[in-house]
C-alpha atoms as a PDB file:
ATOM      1  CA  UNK A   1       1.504   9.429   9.158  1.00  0.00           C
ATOM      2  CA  UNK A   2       3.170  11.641   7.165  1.00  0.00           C
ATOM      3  CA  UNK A   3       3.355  12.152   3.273  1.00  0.00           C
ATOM      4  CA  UNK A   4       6.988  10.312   2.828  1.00  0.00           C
ATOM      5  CA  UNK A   5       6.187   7.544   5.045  1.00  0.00           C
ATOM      6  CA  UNK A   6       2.819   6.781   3.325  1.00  0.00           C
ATOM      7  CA  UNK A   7       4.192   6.736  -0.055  1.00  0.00           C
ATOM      8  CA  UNK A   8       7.512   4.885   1.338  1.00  0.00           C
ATOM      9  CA  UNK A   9       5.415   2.299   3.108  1.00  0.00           C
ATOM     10  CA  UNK A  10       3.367   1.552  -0.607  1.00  0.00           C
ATOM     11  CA  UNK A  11       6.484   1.179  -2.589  1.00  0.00           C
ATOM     12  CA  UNK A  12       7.732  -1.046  -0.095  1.00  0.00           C
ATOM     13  CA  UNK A  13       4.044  -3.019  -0.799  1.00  0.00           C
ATOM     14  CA  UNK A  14       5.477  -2.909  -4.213  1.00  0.00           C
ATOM     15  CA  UNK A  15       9.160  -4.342  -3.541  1.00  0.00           C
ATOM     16  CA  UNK A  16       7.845  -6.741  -1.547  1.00  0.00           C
ATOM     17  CA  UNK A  17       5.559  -8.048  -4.053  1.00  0.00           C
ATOM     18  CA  UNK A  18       2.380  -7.417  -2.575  1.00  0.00           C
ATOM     19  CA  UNK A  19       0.938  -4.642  -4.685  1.00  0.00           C
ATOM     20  CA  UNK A  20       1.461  -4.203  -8.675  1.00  0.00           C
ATOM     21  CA  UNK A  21       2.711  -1.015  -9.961  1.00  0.00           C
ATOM     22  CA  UNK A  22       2.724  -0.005 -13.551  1.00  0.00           C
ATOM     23  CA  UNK A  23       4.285   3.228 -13.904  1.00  0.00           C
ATOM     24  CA  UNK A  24       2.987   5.805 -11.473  1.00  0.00           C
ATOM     25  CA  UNK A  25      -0.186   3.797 -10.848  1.00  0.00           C
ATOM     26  CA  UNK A  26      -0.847   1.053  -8.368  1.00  0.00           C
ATOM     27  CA  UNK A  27      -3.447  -1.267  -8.634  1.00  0.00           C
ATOM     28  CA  UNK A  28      -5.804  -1.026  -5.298  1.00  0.00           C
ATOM     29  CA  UNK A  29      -8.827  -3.147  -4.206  1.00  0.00           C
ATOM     30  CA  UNK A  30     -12.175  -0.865  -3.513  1.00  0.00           C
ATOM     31  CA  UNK A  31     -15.029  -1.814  -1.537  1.00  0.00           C
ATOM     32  CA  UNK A  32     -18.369  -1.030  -2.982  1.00  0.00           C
ATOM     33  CA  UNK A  33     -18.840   2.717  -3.447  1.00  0.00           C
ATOM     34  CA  UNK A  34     -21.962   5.301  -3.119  1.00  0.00           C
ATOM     35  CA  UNK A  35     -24.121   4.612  -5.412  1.00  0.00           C
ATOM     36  CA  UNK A  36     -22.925   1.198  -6.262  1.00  0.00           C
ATOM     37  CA  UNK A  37     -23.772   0.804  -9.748  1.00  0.00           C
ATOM     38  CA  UNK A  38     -21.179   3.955 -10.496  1.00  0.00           C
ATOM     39  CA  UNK A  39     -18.483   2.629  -8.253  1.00  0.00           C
ATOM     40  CA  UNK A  40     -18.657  -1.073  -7.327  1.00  0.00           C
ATOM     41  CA  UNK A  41     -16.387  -3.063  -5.906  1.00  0.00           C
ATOM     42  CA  UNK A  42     -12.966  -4.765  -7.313  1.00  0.00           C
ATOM     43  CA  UNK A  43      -9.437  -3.456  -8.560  1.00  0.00           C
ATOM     44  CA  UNK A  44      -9.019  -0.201  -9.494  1.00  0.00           C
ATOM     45  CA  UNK A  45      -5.456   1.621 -10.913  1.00  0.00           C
ATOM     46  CA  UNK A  46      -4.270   4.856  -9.080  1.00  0.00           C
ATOM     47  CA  UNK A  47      -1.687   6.815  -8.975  1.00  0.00           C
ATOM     48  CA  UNK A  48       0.410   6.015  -6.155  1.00  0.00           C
ATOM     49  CA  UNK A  49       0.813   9.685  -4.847  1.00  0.00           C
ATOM     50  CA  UNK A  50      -3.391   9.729  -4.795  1.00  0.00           C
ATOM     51  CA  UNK A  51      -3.321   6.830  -2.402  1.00  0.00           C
ATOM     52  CA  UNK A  52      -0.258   7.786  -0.443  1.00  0.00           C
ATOM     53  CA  UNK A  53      -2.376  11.296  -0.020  1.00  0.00           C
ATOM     54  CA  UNK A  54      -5.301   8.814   0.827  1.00  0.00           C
ATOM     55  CA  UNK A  55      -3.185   5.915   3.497  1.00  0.00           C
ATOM     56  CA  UNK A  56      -2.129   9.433   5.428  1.00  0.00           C
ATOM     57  CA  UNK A  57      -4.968   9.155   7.382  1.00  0.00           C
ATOM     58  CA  UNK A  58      -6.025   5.613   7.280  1.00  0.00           C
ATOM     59  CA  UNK A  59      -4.341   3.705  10.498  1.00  0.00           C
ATOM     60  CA  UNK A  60      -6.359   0.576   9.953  1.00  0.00           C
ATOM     61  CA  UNK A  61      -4.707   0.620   6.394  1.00  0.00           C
ATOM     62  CA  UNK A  62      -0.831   1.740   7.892  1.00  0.00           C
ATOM     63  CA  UNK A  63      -0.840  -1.654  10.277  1.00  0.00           C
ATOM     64  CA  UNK A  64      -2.531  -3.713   7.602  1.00  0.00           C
ATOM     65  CA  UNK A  65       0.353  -3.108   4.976  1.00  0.00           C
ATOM     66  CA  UNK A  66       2.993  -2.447   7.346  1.00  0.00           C
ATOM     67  CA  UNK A  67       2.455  -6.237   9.289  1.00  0.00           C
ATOM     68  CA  UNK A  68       1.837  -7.759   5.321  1.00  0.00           C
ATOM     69  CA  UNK A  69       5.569  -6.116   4.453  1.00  0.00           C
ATOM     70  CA  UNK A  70       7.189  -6.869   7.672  1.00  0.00           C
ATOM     71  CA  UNK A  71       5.454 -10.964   7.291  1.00  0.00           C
ATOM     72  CA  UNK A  72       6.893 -11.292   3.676  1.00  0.00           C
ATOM     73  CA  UNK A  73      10.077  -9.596   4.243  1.00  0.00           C
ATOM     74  CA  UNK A  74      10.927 -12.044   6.950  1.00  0.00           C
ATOM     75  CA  UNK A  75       9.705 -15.185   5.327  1.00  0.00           C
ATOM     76  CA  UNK A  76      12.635 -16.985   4.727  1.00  0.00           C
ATOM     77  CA  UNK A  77      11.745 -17.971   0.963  1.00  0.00           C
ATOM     78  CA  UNK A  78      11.719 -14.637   0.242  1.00  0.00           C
ATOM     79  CA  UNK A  79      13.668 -13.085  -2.583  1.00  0.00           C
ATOM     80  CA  UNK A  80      12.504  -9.183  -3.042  1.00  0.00           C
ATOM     81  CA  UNK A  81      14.948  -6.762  -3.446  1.00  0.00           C
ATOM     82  CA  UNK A  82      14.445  -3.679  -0.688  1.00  0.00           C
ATOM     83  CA  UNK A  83      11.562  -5.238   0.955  1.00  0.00           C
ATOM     84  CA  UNK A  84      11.967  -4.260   4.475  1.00  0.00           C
ATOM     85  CA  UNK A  85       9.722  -1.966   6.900  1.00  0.00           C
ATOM     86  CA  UNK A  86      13.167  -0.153   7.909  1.00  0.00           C
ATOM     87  CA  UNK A  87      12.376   3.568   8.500  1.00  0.00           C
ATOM     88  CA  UNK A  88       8.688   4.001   8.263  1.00  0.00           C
ATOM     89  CA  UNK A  89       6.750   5.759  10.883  1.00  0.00           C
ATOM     90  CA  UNK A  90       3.246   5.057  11.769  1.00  0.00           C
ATOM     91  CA  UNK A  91       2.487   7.326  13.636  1.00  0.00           C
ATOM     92  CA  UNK A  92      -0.193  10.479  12.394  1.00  0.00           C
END
């Protein structure tokens, strides 16, 4: 996946309501790091270009957020503005 289409597919997350922004940082769930005490598992806030650089290369992540956006945006009680999956390419 390329650069654009990472960071487009995250701030589509956002529109869509399934990931919180607050400014230039998103908040992101982290499993349990190496060594554990130092990095252990929960929320963590990034900067949204960080983990664009980051979903790049992570297909199990790409389908995981682009089937979440695509599931909310057609649920028909839905009321986010821009969420749609229009224009994204998964492919690496």
């Amino acid at each position: 996946m390329k650069f654009f289409d990472a960071l487009k597919l995250l701030e589509q997350a956002v529109s869509c309501g399934l990931i919180q922004q607050d400014g230039n940082d998103i908040f992101v769930w982290r499993e349990v790091g190496n060594p554990p005490d130092e990095f252990p598992e929960g929320w963590y806030r990034e900067n949204i270009m960080s983990v664009a650089q980051e979903l790049m290369n992570d297909e199990k992540g790409q389908q995981f957020l682009k089937e979440e956006v695509e599931k909310t945006a057609n649920t028909s009680d839905t009321n986010f503005n821009g969420c749609s999956i229009t224009g994204i390419r998964l492919t690496t």
